[in-house]
N, C-alpha and C. Protein backbone atom coordinates (compact mmCIF):
# COMPACT_ATOMS: atom_id res chain seq x y z
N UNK A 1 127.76 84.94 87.26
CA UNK A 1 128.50 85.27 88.45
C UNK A 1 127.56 85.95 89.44
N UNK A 2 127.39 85.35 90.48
CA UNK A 2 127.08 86.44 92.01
C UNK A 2 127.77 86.75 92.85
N UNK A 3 126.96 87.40 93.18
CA UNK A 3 127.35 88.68 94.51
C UNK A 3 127.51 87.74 95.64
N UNK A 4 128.57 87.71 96.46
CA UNK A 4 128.69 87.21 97.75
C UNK A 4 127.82 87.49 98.78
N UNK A 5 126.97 88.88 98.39
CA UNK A 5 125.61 88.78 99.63
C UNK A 5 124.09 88.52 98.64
N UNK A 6 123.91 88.12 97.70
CA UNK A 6 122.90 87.79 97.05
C UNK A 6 122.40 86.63 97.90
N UNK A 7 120.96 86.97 98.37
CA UNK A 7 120.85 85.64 98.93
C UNK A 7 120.08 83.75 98.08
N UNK A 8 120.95 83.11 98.68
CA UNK A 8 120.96 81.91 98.21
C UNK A 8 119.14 81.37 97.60
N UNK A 9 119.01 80.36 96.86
CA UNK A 9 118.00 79.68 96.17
C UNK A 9 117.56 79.43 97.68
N UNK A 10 116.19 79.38 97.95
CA UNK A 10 115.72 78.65 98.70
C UNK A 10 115.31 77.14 98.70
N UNK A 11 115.85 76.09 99.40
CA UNK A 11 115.13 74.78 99.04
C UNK A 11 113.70 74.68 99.74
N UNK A 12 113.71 73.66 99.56
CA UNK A 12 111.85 73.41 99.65
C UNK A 12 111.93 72.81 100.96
N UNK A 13 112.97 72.14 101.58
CA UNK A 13 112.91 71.71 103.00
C UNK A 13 113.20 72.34 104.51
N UNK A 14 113.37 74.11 103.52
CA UNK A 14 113.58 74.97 104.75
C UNK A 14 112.39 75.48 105.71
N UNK A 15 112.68 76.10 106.81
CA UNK A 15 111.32 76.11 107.20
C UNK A 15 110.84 77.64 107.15
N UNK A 16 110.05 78.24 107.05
CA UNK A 16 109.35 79.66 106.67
C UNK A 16 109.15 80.14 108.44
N UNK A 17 109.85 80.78 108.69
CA UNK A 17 109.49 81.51 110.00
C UNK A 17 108.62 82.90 110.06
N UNK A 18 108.25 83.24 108.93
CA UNK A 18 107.03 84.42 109.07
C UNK A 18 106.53 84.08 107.45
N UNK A 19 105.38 84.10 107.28
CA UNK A 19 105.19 84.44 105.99
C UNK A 19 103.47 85.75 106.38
N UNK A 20 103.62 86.16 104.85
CA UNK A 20 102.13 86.76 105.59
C UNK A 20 101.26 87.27 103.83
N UNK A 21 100.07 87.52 103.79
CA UNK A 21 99.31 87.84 102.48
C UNK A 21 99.06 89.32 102.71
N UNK A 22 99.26 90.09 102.18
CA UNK A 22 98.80 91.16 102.40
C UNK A 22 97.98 91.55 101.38
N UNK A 23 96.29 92.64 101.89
CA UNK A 23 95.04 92.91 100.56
C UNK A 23 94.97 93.67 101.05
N UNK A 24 94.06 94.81 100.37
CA UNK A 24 93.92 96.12 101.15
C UNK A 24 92.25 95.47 101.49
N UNK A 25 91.89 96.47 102.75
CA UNK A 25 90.85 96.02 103.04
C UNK A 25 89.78 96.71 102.57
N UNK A 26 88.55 95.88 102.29
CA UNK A 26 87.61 96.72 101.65
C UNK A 26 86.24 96.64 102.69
N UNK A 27 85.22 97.38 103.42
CA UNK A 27 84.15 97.30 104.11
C UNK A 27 82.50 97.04 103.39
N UNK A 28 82.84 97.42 102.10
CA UNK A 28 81.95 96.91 101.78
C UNK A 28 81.68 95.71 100.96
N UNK A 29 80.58 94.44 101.33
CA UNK A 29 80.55 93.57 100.66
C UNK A 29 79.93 93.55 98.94
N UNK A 30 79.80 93.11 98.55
CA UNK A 30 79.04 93.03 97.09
C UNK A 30 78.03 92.83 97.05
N UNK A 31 77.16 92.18 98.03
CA UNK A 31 75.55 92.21 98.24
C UNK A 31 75.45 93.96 98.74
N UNK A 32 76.37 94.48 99.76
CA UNK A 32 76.34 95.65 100.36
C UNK A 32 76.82 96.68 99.08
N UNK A 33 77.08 96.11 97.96
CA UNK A 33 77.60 97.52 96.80
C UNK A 33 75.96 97.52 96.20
N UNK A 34 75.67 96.16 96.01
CA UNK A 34 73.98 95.76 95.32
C UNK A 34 73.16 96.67 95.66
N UNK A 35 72.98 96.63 97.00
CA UNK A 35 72.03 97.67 97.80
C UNK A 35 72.26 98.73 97.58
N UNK A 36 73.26 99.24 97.62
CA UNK A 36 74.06 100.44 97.67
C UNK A 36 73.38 101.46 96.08
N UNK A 37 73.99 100.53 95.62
CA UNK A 37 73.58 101.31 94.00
C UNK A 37 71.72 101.20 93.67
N UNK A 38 70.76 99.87 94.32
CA UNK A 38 70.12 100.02 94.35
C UNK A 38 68.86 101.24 94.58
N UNK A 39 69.51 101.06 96.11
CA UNK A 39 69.25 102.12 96.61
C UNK A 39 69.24 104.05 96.08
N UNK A 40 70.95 104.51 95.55
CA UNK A 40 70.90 105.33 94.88
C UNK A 40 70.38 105.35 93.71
N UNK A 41 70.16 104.56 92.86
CA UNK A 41 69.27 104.69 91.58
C UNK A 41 67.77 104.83 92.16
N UNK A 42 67.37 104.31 93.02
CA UNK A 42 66.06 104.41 93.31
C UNK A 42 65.52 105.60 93.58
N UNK A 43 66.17 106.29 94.83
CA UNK A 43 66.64 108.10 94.85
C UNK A 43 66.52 108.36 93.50
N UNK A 44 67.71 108.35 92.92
CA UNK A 44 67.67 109.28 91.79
C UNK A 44 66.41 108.85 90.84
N UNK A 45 66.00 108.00 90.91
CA UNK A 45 64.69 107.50 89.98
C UNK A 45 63.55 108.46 90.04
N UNK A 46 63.33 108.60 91.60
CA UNK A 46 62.27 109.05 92.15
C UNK A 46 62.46 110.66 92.26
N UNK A 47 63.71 111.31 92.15
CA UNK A 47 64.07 112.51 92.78
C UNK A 47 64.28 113.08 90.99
N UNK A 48 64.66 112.24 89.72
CA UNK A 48 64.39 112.36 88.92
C UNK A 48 63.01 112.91 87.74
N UNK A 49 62.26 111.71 88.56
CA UNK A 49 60.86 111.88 88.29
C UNK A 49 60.22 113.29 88.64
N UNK A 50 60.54 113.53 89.65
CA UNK A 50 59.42 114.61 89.80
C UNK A 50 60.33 115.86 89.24
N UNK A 51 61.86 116.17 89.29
CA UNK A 51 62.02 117.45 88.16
C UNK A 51 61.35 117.24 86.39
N UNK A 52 61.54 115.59 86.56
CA UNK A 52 60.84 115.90 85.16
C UNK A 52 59.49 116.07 85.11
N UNK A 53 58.30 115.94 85.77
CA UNK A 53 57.05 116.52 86.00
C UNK A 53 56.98 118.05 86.24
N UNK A 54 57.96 118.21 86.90
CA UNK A 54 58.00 119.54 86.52
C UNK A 54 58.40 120.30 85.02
N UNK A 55 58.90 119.58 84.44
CA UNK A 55 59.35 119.78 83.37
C UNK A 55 60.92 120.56 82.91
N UNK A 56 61.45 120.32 84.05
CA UNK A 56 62.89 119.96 83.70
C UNK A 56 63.09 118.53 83.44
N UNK A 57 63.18 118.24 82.23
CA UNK A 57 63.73 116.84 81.76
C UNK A 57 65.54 116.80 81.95
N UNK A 58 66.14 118.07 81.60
CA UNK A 58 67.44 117.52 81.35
C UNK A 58 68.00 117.40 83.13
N UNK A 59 67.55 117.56 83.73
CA UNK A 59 68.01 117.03 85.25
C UNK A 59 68.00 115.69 85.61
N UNK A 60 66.81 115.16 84.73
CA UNK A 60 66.56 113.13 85.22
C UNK A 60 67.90 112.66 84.40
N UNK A 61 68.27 113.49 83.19
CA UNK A 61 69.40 112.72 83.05
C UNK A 61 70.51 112.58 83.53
N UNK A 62 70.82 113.70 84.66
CA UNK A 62 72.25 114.43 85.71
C UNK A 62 72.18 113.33 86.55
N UNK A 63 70.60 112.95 87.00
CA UNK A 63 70.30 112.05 88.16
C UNK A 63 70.69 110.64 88.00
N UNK A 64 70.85 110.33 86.66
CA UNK A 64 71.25 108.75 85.90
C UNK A 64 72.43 108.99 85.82
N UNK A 65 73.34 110.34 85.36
CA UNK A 65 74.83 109.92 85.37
C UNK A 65 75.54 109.86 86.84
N UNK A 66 74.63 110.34 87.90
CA UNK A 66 75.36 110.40 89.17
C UNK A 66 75.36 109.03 89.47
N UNK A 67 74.20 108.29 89.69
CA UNK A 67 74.42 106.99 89.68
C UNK A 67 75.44 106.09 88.47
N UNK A 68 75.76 106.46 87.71
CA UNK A 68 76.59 105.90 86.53
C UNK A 68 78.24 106.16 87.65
N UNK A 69 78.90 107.68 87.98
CA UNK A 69 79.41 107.68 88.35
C UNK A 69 79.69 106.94 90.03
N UNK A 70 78.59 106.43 90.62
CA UNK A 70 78.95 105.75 91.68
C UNK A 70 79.37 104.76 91.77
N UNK A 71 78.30 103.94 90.69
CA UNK A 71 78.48 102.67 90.09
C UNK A 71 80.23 102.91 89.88
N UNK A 72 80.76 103.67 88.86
CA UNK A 72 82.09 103.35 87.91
C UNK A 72 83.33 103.60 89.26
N UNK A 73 82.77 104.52 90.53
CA UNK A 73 83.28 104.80 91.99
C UNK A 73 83.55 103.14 92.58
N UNK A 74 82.43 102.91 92.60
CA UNK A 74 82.71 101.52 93.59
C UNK A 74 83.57 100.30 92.74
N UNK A 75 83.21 100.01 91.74
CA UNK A 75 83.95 99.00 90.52
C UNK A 75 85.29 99.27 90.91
N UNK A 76 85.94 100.49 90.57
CA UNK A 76 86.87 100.86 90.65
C UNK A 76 87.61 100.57 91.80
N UNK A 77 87.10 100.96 93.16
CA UNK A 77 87.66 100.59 94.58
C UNK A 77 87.58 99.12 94.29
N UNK A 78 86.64 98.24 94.05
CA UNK A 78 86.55 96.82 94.21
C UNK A 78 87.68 96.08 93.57
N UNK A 79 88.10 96.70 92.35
CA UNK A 79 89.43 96.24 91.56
C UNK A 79 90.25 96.44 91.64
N UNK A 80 90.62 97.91 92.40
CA UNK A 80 91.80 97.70 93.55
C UNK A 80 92.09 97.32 94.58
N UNK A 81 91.26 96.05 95.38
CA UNK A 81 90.96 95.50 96.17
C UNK A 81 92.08 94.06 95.54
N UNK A 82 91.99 93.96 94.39
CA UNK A 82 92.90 92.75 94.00
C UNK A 82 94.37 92.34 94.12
N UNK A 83 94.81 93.90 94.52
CA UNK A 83 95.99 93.92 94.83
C UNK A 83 96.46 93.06 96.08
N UNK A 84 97.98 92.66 95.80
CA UNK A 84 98.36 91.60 96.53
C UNK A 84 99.65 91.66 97.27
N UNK A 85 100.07 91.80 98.26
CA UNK A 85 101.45 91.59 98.85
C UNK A 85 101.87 90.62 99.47
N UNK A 86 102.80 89.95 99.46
CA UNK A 86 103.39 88.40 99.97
C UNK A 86 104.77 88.83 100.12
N UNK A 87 104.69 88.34 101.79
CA UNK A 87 106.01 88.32 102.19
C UNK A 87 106.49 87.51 103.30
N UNK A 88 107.69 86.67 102.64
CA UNK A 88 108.15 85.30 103.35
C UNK A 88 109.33 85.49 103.91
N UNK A 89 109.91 84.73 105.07
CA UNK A 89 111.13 85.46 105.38
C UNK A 89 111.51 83.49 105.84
N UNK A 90 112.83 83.29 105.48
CA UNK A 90 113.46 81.68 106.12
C UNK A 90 114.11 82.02 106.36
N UNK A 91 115.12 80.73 106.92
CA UNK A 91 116.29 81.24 107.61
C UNK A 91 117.41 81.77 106.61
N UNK A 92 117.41 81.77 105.15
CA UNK A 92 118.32 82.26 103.96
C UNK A 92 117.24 83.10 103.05
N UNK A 93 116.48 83.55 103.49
CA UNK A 93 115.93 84.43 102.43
C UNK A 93 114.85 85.57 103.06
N UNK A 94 114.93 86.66 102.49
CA UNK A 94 113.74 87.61 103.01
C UNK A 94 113.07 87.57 101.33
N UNK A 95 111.79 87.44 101.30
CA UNK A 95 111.13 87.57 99.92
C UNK A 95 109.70 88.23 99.86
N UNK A 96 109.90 89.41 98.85
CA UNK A 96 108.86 90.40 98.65
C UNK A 96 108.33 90.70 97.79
N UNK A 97 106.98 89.83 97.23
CA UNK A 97 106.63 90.06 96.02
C UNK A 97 105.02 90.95 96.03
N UNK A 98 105.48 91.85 95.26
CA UNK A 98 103.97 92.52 94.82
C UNK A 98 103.17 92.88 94.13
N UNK A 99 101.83 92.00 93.97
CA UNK A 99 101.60 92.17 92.55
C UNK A 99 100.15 93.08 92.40
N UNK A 100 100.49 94.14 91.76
CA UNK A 100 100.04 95.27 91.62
C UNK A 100 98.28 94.97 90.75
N UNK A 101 97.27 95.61 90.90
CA UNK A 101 96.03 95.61 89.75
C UNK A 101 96.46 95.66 88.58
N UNK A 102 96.96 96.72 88.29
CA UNK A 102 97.35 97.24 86.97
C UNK A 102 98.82 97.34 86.93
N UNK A 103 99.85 96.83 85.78
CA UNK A 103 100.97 97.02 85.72
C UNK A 103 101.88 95.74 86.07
N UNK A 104 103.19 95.80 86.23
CA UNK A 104 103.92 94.53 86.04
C UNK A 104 104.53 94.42 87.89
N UNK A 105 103.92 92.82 88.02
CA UNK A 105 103.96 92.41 89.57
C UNK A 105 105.81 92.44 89.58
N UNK A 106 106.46 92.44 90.91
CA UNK A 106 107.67 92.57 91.15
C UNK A 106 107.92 92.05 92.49
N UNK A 107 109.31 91.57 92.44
CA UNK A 107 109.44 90.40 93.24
C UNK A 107 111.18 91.43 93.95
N UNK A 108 111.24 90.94 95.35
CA UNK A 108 112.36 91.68 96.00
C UNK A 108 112.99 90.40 97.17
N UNK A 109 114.30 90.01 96.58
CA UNK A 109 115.45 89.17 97.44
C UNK A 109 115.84 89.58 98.21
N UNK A 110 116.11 88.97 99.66
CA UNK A 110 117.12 89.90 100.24
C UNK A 110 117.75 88.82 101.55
N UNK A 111 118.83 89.19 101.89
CA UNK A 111 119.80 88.35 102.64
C UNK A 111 119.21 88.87 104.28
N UNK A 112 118.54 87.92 104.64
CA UNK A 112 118.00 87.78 105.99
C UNK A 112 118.86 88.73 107.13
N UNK A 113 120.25 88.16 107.11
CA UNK A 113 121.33 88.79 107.70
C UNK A 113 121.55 90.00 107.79
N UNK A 114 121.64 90.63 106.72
CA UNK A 114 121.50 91.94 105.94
C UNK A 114 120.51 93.30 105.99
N UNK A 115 119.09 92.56 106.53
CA UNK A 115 118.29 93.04 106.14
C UNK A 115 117.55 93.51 107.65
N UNK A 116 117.10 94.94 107.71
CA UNK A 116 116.17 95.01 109.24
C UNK A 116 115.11 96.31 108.70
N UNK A 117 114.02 96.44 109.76
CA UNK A 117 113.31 96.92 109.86
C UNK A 117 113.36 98.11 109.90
N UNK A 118 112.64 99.05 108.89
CA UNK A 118 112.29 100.44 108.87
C UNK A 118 111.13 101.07 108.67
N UNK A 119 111.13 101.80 109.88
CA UNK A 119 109.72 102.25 110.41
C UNK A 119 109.31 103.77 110.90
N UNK A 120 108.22 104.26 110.55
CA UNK A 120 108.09 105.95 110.88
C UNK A 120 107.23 105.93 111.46
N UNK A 121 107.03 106.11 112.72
CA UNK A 121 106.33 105.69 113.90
C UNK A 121 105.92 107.33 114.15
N UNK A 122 104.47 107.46 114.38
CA UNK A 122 104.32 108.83 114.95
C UNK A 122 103.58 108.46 116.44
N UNK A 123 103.40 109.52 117.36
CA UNK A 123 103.00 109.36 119.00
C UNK A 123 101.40 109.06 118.75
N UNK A 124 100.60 110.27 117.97
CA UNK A 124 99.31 110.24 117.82
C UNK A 124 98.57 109.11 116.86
N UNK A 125 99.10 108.58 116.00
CA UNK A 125 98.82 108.35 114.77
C UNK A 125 99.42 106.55 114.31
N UNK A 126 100.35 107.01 115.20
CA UNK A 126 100.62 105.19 114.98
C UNK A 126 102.02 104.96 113.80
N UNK A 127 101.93 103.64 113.52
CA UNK A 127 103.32 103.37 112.30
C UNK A 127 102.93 104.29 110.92
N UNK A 128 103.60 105.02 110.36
CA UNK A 128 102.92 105.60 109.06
C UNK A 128 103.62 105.00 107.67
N UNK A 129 104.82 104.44 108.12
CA UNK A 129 105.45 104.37 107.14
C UNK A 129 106.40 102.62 107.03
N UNK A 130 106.21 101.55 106.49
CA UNK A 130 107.32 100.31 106.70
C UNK A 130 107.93 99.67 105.97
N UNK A 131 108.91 99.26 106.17
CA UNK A 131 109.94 99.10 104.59
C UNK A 131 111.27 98.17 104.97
N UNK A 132 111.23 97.57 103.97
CA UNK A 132 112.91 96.44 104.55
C UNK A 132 113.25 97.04 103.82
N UNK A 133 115.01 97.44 104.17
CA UNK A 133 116.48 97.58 104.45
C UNK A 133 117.34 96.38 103.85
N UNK A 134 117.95 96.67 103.10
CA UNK A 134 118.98 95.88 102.67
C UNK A 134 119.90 96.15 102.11
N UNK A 135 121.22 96.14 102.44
CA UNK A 135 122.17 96.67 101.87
C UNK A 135 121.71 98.51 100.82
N UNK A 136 121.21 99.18 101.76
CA UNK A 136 120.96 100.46 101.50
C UNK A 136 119.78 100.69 100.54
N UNK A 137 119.25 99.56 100.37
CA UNK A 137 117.96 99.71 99.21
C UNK A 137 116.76 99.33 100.24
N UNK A 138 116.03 100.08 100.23
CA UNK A 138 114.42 100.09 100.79
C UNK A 138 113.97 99.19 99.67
N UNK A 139 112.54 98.99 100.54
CA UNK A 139 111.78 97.86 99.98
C UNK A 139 110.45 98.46 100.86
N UNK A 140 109.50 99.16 100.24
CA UNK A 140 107.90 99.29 100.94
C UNK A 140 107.48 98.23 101.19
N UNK A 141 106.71 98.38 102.69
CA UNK A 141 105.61 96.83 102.63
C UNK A 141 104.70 97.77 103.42
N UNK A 142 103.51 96.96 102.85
CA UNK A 142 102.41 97.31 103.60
C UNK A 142 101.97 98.61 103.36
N UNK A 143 101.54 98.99 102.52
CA UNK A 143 101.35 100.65 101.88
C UNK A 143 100.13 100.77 101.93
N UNK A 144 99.20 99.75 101.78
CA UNK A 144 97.63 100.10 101.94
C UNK A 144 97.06 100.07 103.03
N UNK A 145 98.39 99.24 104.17
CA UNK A 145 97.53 98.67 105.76
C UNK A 145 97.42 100.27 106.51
N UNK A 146 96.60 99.93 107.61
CA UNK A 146 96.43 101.26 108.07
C UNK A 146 97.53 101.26 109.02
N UNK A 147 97.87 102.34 110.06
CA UNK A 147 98.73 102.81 110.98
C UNK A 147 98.93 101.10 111.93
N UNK A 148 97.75 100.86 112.68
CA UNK A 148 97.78 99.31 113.68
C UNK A 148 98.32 98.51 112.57
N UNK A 149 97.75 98.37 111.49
CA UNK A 149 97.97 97.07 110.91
C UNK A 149 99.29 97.00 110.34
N UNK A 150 100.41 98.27 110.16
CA UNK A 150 101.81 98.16 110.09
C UNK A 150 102.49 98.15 110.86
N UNK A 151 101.81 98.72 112.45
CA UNK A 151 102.99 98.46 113.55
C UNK A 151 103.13 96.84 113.84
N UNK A 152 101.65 96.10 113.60
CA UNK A 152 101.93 94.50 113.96
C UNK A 152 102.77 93.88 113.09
N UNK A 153 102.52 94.27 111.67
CA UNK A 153 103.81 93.64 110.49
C UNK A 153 105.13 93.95 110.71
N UNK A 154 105.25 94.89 111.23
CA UNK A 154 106.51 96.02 111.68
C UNK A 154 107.22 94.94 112.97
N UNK A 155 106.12 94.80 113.56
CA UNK A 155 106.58 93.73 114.97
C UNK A 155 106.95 92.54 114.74
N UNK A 156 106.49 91.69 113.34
CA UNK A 156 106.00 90.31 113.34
C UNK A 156 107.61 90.59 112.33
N UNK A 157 107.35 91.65 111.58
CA UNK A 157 108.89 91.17 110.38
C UNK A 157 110.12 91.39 111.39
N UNK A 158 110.12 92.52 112.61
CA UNK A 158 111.48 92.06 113.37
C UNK A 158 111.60 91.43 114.01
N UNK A 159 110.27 90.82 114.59
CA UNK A 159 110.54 88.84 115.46
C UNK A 159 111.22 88.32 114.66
N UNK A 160 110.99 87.85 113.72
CA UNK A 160 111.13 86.66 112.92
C UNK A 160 112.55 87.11 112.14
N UNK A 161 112.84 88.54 112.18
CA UNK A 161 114.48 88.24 111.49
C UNK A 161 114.63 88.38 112.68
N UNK A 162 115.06 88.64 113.44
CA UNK A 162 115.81 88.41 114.69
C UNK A 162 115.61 86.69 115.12
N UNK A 163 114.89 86.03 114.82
CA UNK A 163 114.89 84.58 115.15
C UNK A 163 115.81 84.22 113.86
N UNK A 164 115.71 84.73 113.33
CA UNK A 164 116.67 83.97 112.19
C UNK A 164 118.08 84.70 112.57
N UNK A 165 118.67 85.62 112.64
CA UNK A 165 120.07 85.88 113.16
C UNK A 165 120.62 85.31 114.33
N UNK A 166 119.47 84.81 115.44
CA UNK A 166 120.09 84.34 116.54
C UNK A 166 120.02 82.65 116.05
N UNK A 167 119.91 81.91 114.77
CA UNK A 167 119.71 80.87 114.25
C UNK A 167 118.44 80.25 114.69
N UNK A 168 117.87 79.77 113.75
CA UNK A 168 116.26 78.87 113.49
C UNK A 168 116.85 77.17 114.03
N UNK A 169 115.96 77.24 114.80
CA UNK A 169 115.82 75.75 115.21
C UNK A 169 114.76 75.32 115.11
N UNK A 170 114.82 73.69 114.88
CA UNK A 170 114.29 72.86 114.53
C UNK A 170 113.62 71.31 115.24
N UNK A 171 112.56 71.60 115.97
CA UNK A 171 112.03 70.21 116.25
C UNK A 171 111.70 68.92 115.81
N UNK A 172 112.17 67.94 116.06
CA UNK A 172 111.63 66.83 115.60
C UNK A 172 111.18 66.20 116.54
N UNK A 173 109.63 65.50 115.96
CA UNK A 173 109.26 64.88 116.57
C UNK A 173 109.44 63.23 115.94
N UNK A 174 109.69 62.26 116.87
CA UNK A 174 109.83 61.17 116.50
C UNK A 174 109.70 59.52 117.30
């Protein structure tokens, strides 16, 4: 049995009026982590070397775990870089799936009709906060984008339900 506002199966011949991928963004490349760690091991190689000529030895080894910890620093950011958000909206469905690095991905329905935009907009600082609404249940989106990059999702998810409440039309060409 369902709910009279559960929204319907989507078929495959509807048309998608917003969809979008969401990753968190990362600035550094992987040739740019290469260097990176290169670089600090080389420091510490060299900045190593000479406490141990002096004859502090147990410092060259502080100098190898700092680089150990940068190394296990950047890995770490890079693999939360895998994280994924997808969100599709048709004319019968809002759909929000997110699938997390670590832990179990999760998927969120929601009745187009039903459903609008919520947003915490500050003057200095931009969107801070964005989330679909649906029948009184929030739904986060966009948690890793920065302030710009949620006011445009913020903009793009209430175009597109509002094109779908005032009804989706359809061109043919023929």
């Amino acid at each position: 049995m369902t709910d009279a506002n559960d929204p319907p199966v989507v078929p495959d011949e509807e048309p998608t009026v917003f969809a979008a991928t969401l990753a968190p963004h990362r600035s550094l490349s992987k040739r740019g982590f290469v260097l990176v760690i290169l670089l600090t091991g080389g420091i510490s190689f060299v900045s190593g070397g000479v406490f141990l000529a002096m004859g502090a030895w147990p410092v060259f080894g502080f100098f190898g775990l700092d680089v150990l910890l940068v190394y296990w620093a950047f890995k770490s950011n890079f693999r939360a870089a895998d994280a994924r958000e997808y969100i599709r909206i048709t004319p019968s469905l809002v759909e929000v799936r997110h699938v997390p690095v670590r832990g179990k991905p999760w998927q969120v329905r929601m009745n187009p009709f039903w459903t609008r935009v919520k947003r915490e907009d500050d003057e200095d600082h931009g969107t801070l906060a964005l989330a679909l609404v649906s029948r009184g249940r929030e739904t986060p989106v966009g948690g890793f984008l920065g302030p710009a990059q949620k006011g445009e999702l913020a903009d793009g998810l209430a175009a597109a339900l509002s094109e779908v409440k005032r009804g989706v039309t359809r061109t043919t060409f023929g």
